[in-house]
N, C-alpha and C. Protein backbone atom coordinates (compact mmCIF):
# COMPACT_ATOMS: atom_id res chain seq x y z
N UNK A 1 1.55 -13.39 -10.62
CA UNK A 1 0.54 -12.91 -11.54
C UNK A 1 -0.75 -13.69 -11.33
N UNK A 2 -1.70 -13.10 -10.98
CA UNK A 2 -3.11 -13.85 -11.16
C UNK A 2 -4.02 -13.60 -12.43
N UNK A 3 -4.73 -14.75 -12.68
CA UNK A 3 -5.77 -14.04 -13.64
C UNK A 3 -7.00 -14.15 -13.28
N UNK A 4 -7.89 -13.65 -14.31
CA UNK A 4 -9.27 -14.08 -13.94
C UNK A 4 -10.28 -13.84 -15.48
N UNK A 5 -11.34 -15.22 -15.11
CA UNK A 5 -11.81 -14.94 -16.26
C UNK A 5 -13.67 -15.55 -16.22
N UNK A 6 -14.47 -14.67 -16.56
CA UNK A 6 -15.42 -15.25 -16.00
C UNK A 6 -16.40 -15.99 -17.07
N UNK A 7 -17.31 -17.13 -16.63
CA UNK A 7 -17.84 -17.86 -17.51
C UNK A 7 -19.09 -17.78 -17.47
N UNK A 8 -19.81 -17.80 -18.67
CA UNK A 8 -21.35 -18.70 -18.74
C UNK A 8 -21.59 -19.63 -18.89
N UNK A 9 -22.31 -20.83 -18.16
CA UNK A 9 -22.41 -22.40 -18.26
C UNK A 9 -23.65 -22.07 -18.49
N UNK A 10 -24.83 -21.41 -18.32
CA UNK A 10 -26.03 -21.15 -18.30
C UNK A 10 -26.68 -20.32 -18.27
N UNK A 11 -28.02 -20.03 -18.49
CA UNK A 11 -29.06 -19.01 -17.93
C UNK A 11 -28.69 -18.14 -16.64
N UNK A 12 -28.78 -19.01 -15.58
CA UNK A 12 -28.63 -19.27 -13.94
C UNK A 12 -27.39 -19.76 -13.58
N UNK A 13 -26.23 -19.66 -13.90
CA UNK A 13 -24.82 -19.98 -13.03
C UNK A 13 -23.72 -18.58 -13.96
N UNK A 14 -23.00 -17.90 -13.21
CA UNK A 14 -22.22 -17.43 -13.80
C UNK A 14 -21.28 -17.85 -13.14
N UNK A 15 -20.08 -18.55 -13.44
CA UNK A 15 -18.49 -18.74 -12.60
C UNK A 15 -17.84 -18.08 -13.26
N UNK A 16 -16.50 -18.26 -12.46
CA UNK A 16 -15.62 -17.07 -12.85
C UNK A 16 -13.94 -18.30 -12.14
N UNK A 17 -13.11 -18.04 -13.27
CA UNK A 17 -11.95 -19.05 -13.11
C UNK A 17 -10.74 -17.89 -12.49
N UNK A 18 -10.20 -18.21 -11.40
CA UNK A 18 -9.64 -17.51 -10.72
C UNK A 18 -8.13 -18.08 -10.69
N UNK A 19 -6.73 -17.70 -10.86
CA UNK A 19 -5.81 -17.62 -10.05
C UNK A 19 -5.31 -17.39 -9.10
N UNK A 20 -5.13 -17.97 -8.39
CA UNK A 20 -4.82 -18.09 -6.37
C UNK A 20 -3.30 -16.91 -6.55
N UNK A 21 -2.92 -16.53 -5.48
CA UNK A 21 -1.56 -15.91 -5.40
C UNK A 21 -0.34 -17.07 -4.91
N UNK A 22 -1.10 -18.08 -4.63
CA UNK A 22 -0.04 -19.66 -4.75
C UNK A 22 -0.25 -20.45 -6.04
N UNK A 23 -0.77 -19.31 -7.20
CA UNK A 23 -0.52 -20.92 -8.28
C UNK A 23 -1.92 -21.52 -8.91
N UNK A 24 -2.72 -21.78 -7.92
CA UNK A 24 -3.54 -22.49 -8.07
C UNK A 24 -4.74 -22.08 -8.83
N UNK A 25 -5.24 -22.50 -9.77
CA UNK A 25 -6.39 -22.11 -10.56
C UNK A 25 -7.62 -22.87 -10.13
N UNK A 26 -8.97 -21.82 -9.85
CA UNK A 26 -9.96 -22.62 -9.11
C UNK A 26 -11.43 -21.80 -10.26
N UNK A 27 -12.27 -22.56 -9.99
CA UNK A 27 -13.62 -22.91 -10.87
C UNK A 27 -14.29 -21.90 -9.58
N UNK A 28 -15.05 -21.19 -9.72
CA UNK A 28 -16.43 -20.80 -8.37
C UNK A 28 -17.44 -20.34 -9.33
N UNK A 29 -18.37 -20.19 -8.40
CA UNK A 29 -19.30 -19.32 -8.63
C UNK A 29 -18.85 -17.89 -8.32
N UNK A 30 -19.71 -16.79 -9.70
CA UNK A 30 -19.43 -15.74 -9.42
C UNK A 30 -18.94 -14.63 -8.00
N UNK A 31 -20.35 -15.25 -7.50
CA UNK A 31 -20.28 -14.12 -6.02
C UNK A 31 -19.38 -14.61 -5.57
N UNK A 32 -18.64 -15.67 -5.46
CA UNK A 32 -17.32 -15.95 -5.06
C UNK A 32 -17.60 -16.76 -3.35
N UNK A 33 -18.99 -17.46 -3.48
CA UNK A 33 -19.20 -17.86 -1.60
C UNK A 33 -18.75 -19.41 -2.26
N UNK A 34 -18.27 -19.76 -0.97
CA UNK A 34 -18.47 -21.55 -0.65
C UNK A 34 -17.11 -21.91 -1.68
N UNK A 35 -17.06 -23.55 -1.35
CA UNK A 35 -16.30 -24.33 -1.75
C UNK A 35 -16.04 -24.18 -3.43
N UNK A 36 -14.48 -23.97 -4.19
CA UNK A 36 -14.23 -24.12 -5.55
C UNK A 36 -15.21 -25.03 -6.11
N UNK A 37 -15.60 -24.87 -7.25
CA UNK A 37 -15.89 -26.29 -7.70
C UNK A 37 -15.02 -26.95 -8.70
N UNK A 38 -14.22 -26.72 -8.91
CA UNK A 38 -12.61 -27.09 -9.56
C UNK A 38 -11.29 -26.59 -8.75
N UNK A 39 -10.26 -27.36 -8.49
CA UNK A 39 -9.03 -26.88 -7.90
C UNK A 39 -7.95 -27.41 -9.66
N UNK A 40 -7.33 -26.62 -9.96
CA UNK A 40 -6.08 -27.09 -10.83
C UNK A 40 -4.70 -26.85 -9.77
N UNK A 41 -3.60 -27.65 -9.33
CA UNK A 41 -2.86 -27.07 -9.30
C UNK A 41 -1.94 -27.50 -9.92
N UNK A 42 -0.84 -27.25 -10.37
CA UNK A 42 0.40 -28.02 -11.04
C UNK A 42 1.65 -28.39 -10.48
N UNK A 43 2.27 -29.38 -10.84
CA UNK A 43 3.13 -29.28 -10.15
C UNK A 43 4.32 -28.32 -10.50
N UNK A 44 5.48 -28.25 -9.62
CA UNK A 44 6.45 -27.36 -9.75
C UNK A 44 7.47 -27.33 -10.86
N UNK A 45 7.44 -28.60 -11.47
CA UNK A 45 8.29 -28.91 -12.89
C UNK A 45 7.13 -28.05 -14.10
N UNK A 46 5.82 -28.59 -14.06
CA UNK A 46 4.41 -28.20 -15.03
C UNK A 46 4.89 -26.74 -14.77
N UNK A 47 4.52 -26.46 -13.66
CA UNK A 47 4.66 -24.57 -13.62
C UNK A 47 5.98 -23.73 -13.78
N UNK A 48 6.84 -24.53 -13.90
CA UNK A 48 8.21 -24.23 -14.35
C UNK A 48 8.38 -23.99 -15.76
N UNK A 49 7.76 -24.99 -16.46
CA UNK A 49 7.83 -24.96 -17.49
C UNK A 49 6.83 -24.29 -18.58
N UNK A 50 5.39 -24.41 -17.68
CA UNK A 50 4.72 -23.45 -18.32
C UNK A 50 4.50 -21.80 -17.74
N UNK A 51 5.30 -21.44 -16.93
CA UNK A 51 5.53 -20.34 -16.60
C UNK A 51 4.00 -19.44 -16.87
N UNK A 52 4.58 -18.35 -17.30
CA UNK A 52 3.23 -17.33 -17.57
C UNK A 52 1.90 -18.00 -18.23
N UNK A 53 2.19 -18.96 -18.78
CA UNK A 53 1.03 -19.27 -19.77
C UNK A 53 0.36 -20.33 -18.75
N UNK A 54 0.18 -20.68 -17.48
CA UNK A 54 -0.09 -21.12 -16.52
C UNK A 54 -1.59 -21.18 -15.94
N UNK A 55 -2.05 -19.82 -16.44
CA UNK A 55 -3.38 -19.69 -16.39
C UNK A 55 -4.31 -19.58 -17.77
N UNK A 56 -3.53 -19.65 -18.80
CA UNK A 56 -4.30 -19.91 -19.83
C UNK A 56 -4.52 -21.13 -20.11
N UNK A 57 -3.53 -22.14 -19.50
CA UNK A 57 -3.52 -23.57 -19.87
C UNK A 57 -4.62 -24.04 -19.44
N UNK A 58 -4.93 -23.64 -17.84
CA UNK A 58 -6.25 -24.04 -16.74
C UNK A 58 -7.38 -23.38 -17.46
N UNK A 59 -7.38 -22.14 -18.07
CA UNK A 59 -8.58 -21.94 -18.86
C UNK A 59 -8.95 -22.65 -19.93
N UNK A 60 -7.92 -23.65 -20.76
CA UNK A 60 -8.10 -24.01 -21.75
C UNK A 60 -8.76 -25.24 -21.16
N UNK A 61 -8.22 -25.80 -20.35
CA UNK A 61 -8.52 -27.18 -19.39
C UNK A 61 -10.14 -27.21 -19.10
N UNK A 62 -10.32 -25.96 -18.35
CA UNK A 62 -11.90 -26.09 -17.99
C UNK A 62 -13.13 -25.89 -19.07
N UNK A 63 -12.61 -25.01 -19.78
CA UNK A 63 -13.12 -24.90 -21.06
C UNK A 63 -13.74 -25.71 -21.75
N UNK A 64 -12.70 -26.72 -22.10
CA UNK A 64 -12.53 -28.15 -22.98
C UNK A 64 -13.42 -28.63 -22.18
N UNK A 65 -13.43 -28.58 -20.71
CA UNK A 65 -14.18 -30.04 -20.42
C UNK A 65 -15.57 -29.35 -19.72
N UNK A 66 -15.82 -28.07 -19.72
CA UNK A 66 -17.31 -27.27 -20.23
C UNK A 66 -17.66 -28.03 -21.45
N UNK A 67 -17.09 -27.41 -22.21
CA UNK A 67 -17.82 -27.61 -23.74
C UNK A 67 -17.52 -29.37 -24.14
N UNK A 68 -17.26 -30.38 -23.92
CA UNK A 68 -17.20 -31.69 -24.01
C UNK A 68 -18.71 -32.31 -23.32
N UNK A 69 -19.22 -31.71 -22.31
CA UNK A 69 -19.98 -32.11 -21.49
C UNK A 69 -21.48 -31.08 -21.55
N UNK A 70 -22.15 -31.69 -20.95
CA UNK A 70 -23.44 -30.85 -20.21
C UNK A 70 -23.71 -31.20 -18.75
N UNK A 71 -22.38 -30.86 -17.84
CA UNK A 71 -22.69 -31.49 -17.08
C UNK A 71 -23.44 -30.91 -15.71
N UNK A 72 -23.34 -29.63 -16.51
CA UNK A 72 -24.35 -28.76 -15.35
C UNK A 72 -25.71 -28.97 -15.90
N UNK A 73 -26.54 -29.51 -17.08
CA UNK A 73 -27.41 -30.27 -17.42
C UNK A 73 -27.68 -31.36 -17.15
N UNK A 74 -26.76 -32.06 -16.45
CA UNK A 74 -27.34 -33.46 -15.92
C UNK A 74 -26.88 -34.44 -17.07
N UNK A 75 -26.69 -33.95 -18.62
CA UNK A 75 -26.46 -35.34 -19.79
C UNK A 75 -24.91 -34.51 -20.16
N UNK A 76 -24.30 -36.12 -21.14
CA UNK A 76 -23.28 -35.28 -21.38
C UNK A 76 -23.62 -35.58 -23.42
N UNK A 77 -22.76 -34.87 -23.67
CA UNK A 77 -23.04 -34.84 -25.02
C UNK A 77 -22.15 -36.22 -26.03
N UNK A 78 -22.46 -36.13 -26.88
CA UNK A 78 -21.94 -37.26 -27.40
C UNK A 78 -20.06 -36.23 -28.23
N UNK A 79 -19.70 -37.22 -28.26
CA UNK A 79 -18.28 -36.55 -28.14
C UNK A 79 -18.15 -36.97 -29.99
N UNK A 80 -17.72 -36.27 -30.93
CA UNK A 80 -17.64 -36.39 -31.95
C UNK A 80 -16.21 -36.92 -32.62
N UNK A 81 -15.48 -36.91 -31.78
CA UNK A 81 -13.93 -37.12 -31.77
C UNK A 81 -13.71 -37.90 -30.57
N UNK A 82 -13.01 -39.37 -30.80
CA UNK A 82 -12.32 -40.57 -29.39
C UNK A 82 -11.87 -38.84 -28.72
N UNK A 83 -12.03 -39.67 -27.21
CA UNK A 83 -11.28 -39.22 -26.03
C UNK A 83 -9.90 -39.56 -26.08
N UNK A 84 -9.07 -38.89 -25.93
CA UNK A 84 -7.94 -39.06 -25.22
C UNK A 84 -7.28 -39.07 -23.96
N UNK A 85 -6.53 -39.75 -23.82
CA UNK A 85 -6.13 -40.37 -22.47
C UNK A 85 -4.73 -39.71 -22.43
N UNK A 86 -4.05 -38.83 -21.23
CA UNK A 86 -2.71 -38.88 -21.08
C UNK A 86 -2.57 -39.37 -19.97
C-alpha cells in the first residue's frame, strides 16, 4: 500500500510525502525532481507492528517536526512544551 499526501510549508514550496513500494516514506518537492529531503524508513519489527498505520505515523512525524520549527524560514520557533527525547 502506498500513500501520499501533499504539503504547504509556504508561499513558494509545495512537498508532497510519499510512500515508496519498499516501505519507505520520503519528504520531496512537489514536481517530484532531485534528492528526498526526508527518508523515514522503519525497521522490520516498527513496520510489523505498525502495519497499515505506517504511513500515517511518518505523516504524523513530519508534520510535528514542520510545525515545531520554521525551518524552511531559517528561525525555529520557540517550543511551548520541553522536548522530548526517545
Amino acid at each position: 500500500m502506498t500513500g501520499h499526501t501533499e504539503v504547504t510549508v509556504s508561499e513558494t514550496a509545495v512537498l508532497e510525502i510519499v510512500e515508496l513500494a519498499d516501505g519507505e516514506v520520503i519528504l520531496r518537492p512537489a514536481e517530484g525532481e532531485g534528492e528526498p529531503l526526508l527518508r523515514i524508513r522503519f525497521s522490520e519489527e516498527a513496520a510489523g507492528l505498525l502495519r497499515e498505520s505506517r504511513f500515517e505515523v511518518a505523516r504524523e512525524m513530519i508534520d510535528h517536526a514542520i510545525t515545531r520549527t520554521t525551518l524552511w524560514e531559517g528561525e525555529r520557533e520557540e517550543a511551548s512544551v520541553p522536548e522530548t527525547v526517545h
